[in-house]
PDB file of N, CA and C in Angstrom:
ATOM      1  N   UNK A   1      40.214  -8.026 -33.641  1.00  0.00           N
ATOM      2  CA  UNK A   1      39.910  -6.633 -33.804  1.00  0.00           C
ATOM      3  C   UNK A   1      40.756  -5.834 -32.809  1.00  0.00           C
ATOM      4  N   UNK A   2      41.254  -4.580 -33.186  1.00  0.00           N
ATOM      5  CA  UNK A   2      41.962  -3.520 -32.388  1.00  0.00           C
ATOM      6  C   UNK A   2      41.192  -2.383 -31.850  1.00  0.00           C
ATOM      7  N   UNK A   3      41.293  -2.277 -30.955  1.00  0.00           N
ATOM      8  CA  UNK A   3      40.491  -0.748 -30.253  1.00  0.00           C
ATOM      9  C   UNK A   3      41.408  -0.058 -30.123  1.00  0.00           C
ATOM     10  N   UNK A   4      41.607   1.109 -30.953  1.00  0.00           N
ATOM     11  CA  UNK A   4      42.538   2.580 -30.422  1.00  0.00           C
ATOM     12  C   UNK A   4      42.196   3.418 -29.777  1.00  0.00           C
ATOM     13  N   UNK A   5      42.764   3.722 -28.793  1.00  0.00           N
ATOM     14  CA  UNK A   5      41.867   5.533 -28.276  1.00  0.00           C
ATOM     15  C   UNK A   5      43.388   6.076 -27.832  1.00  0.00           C
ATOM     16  N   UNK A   6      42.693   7.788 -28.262  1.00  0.00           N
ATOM     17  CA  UNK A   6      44.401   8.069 -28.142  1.00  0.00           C
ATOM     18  C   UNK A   6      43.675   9.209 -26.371  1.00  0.00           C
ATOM     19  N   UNK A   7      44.622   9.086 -25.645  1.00  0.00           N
ATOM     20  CA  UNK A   7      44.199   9.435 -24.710  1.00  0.00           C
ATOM     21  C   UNK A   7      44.957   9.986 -24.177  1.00  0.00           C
ATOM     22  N   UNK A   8      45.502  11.649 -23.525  1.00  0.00           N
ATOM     23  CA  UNK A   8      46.317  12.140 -23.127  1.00  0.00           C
ATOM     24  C   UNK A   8      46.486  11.927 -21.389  1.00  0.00           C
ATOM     25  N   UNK A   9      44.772  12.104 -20.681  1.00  0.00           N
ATOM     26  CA  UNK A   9      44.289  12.132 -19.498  1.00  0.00           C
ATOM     27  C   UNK A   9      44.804  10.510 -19.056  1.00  0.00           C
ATOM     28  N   UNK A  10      45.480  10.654 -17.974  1.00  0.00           N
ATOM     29  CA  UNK A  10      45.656   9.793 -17.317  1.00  0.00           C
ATOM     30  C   UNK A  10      44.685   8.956 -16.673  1.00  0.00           C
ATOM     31  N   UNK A  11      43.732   9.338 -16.124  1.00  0.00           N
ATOM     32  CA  UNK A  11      42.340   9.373 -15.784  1.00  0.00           C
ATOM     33  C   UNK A  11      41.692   8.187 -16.694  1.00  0.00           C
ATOM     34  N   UNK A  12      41.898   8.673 -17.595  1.00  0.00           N
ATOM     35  CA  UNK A  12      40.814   8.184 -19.079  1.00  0.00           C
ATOM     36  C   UNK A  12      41.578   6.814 -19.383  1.00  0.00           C
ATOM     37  N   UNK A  13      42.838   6.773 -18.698  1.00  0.00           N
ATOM     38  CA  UNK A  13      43.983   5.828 -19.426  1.00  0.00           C
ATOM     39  C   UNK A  13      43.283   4.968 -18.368  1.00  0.00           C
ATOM     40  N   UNK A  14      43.780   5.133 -16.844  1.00  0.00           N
ATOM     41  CA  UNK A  14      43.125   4.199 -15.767  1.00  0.00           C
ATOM     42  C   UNK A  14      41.862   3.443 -16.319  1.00  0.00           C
ATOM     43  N   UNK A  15      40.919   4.228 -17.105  1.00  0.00           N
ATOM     44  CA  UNK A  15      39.010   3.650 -17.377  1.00  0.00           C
ATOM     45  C   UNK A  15      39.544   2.520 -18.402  1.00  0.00           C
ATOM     46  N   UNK A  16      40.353   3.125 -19.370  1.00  0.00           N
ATOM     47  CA  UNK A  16      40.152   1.848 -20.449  1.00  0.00           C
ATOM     48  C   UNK A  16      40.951   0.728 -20.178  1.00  0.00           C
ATOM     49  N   UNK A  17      42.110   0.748 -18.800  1.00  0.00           N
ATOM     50  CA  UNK A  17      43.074  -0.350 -18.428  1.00  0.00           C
ATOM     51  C   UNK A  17      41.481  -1.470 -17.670  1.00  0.00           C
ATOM     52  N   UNK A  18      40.958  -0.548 -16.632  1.00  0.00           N
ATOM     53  CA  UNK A  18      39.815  -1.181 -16.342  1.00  0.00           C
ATOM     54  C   UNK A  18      38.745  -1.750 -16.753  1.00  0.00           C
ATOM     55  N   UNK A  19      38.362  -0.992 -18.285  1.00  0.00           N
ATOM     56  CA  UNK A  19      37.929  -1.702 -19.111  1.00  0.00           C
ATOM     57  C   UNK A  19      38.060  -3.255 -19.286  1.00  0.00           C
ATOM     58  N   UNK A  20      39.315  -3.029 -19.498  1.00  0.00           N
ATOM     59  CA  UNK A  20      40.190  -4.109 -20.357  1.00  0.00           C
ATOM     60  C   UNK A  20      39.970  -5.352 -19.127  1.00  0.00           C
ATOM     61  N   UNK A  21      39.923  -5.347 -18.259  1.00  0.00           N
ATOM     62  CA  UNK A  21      40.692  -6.213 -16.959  1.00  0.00           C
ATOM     63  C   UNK A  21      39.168  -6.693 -16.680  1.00  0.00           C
ATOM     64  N   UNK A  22      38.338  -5.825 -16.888  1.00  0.00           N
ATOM     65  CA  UNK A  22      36.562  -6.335 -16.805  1.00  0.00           C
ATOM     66  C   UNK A  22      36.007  -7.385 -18.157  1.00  0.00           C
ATOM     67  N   UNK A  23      36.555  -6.117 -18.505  1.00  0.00           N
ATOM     68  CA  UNK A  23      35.941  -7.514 -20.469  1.00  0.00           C
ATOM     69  C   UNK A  23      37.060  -8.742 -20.045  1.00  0.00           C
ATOM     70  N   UNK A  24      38.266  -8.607 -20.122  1.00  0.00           N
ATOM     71  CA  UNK A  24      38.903  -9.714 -19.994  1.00  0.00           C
ATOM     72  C   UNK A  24      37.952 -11.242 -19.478  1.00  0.00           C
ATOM     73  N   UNK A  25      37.778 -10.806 -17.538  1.00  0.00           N
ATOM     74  CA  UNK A  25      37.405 -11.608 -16.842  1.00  0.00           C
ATOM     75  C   UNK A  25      35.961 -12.296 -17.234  1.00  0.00           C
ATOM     76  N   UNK A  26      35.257 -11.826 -17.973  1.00  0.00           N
ATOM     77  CA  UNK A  26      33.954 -12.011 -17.779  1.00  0.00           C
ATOM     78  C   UNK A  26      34.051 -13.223 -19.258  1.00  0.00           C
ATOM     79  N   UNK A  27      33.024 -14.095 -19.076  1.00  0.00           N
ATOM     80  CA  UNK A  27      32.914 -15.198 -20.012  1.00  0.00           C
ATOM     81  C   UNK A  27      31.343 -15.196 -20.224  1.00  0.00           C
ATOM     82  N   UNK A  28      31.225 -14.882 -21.117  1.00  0.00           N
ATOM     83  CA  UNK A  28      29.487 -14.710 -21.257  1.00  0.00           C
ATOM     84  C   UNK A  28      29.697 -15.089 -23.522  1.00  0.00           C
ATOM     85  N   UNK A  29      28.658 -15.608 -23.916  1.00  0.00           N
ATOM     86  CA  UNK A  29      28.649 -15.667 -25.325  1.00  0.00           C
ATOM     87  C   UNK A  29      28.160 -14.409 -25.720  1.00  0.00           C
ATOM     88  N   UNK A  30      27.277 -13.809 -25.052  1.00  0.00           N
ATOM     89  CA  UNK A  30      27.366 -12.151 -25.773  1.00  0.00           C
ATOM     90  C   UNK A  30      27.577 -11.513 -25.354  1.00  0.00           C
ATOM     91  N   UNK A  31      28.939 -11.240 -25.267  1.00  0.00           N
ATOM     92  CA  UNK A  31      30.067  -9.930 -24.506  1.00  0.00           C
ATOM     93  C   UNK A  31      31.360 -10.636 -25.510  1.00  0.00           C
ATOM     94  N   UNK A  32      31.886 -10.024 -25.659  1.00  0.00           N
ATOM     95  CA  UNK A  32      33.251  -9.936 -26.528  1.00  0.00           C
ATOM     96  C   UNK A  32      34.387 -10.278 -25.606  1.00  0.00           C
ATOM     97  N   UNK A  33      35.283 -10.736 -25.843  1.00  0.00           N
ATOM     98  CA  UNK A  33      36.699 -11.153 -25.544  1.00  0.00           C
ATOM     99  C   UNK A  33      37.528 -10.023 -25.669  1.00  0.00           C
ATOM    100  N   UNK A  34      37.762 -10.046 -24.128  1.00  0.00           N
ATOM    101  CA  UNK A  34      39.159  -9.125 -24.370  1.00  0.00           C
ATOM    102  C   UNK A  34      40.306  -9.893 -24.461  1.00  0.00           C
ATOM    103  N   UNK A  35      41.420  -9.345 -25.451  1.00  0.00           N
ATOM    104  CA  UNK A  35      42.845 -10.621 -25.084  1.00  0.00           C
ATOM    105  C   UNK A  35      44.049 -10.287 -24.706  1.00  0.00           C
ATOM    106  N   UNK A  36      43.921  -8.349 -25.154  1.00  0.00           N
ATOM    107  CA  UNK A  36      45.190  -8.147 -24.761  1.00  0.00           C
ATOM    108  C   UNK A  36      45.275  -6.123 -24.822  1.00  0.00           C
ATOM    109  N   UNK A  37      46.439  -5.899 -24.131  1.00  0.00           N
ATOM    110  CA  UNK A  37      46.166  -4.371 -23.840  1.00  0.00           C
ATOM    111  C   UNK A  37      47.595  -4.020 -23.971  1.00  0.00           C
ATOM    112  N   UNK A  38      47.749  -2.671 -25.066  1.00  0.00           N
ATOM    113  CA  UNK A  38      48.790  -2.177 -24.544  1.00  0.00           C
ATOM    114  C   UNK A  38      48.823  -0.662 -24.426  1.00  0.00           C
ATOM    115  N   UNK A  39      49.692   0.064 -23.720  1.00  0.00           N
ATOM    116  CA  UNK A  39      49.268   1.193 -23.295  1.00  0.00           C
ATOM    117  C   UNK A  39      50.924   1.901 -23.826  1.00  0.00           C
ATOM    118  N   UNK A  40      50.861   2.928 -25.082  1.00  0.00           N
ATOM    119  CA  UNK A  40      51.865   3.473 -25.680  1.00  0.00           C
ATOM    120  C   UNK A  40      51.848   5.015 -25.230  1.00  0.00           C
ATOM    121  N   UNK A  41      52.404   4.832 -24.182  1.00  0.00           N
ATOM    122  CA  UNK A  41      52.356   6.403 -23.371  1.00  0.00           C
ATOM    123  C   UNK A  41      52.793   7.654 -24.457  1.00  0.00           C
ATOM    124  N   UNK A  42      54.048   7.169 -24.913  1.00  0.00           N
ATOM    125  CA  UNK A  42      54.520   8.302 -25.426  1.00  0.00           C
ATOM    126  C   UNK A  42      54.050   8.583 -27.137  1.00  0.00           C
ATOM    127  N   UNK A  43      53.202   7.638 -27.557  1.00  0.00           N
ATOM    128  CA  UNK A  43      52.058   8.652 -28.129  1.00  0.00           C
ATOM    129  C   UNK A  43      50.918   8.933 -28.015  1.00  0.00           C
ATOM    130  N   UNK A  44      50.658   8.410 -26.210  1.00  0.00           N
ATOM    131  CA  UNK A  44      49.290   8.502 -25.716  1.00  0.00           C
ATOM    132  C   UNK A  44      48.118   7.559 -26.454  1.00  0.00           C
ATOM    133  N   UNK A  45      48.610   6.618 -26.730  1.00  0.00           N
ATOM    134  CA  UNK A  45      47.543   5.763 -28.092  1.00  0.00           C
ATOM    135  C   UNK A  45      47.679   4.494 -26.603  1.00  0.00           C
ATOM    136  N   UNK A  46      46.345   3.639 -26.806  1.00  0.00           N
ATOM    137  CA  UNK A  46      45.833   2.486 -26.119  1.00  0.00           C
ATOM    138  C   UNK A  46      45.189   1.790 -27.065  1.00  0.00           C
ATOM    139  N   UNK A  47      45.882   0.774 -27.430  1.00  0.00           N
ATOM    140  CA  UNK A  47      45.833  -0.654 -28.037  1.00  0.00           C
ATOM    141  C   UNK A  47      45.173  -1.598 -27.281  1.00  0.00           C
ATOM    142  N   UNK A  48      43.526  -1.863 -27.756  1.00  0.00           N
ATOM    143  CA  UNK A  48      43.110  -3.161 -26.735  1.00  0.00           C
ATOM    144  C   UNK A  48      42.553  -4.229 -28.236  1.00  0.00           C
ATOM    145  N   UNK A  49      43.108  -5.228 -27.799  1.00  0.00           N
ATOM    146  CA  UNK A  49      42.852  -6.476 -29.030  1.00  0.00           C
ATOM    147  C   UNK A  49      41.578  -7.265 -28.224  1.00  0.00           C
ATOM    148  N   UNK A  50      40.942  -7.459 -29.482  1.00  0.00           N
ATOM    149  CA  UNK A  50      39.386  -7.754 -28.828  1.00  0.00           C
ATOM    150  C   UNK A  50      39.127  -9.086 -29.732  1.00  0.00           C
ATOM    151  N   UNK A  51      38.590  -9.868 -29.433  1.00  0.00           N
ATOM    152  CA  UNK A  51      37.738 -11.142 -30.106  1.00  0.00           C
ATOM    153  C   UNK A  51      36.909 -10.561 -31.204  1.00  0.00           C
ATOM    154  N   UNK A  52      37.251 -11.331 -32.761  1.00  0.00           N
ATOM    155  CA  UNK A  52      36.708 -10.710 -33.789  1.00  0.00           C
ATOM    156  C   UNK A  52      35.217 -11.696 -33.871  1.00  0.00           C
ATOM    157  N   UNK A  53      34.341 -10.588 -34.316  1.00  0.00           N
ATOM    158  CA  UNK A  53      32.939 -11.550 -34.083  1.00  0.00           C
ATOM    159  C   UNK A  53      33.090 -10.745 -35.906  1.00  0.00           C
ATOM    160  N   UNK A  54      32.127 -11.677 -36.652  1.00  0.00           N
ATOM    161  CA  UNK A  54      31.897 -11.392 -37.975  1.00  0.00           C
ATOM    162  C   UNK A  54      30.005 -11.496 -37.799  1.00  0.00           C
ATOM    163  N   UNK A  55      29.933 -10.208 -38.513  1.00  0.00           N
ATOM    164  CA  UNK A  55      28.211  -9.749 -38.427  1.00  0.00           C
ATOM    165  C   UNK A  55      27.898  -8.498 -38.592  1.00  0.00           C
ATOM    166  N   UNK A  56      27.001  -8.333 -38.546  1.00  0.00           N
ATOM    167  CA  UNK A  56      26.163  -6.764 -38.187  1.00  0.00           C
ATOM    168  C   UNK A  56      27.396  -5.933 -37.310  1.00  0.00           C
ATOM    169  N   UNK A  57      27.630  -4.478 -37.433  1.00  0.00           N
ATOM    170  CA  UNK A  57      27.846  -3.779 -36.004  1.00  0.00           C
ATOM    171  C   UNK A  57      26.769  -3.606 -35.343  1.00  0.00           C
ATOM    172  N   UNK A  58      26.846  -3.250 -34.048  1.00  0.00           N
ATOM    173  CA  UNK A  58      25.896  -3.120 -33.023  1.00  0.00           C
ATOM    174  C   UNK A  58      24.285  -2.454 -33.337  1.00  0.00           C
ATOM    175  N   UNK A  59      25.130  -0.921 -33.911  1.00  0.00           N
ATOM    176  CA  UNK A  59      24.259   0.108 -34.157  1.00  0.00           C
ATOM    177  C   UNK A  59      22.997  -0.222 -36.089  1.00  0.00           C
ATOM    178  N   UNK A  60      23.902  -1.404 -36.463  1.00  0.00           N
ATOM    179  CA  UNK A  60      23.350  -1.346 -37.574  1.00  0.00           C
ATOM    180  C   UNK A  60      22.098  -2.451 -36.932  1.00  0.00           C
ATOM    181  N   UNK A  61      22.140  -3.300 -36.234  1.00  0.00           N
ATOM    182  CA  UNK A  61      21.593  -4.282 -35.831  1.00  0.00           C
ATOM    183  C   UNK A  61      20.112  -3.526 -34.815  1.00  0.00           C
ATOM    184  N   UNK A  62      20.664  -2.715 -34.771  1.00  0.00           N
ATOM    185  CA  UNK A  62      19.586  -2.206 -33.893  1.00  0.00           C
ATOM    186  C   UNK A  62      18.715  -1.392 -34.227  1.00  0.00           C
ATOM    187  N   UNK A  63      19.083  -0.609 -35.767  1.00  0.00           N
ATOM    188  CA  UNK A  63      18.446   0.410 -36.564  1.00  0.00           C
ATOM    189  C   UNK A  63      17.496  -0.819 -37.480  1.00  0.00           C
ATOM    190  N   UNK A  64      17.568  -1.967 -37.681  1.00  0.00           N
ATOM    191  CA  UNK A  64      17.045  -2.541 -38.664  1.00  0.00           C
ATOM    192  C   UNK A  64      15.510  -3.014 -37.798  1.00  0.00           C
TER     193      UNK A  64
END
């Protein structure tokens, strides 16, 4: 799975690099895999590739 966020704020860019470097490290079976990050300045877009889980989304799982 791909996470986009288009992000102009530098600020906001720093949170989701940190994001990335936190999900990465952590090994738990329910927390998601981070695997990889890229950061496309010049169209302000942040690419984070995530471990594909097949199921429910979060929010549907929780409304039921």
């Amino acid at each position: 799975m791909v996470k986009v966020s288009r992000e102009a704020d530098d600020e906001k860019r720093m949170a989701h690099k940190k994001e990335f470097e936190i999900t990465k490290s952590l090994n738990h079976p329910n927390i998601i895999k981070s695997i990889e990050f890229f950061d496309n300045g010049p169209l302000d877009e942040i690419h984070q590739v995530m471990e594909f889980v097949d199921g429910l989304e979060v929010l549907d799982a929780i409304t039921e």
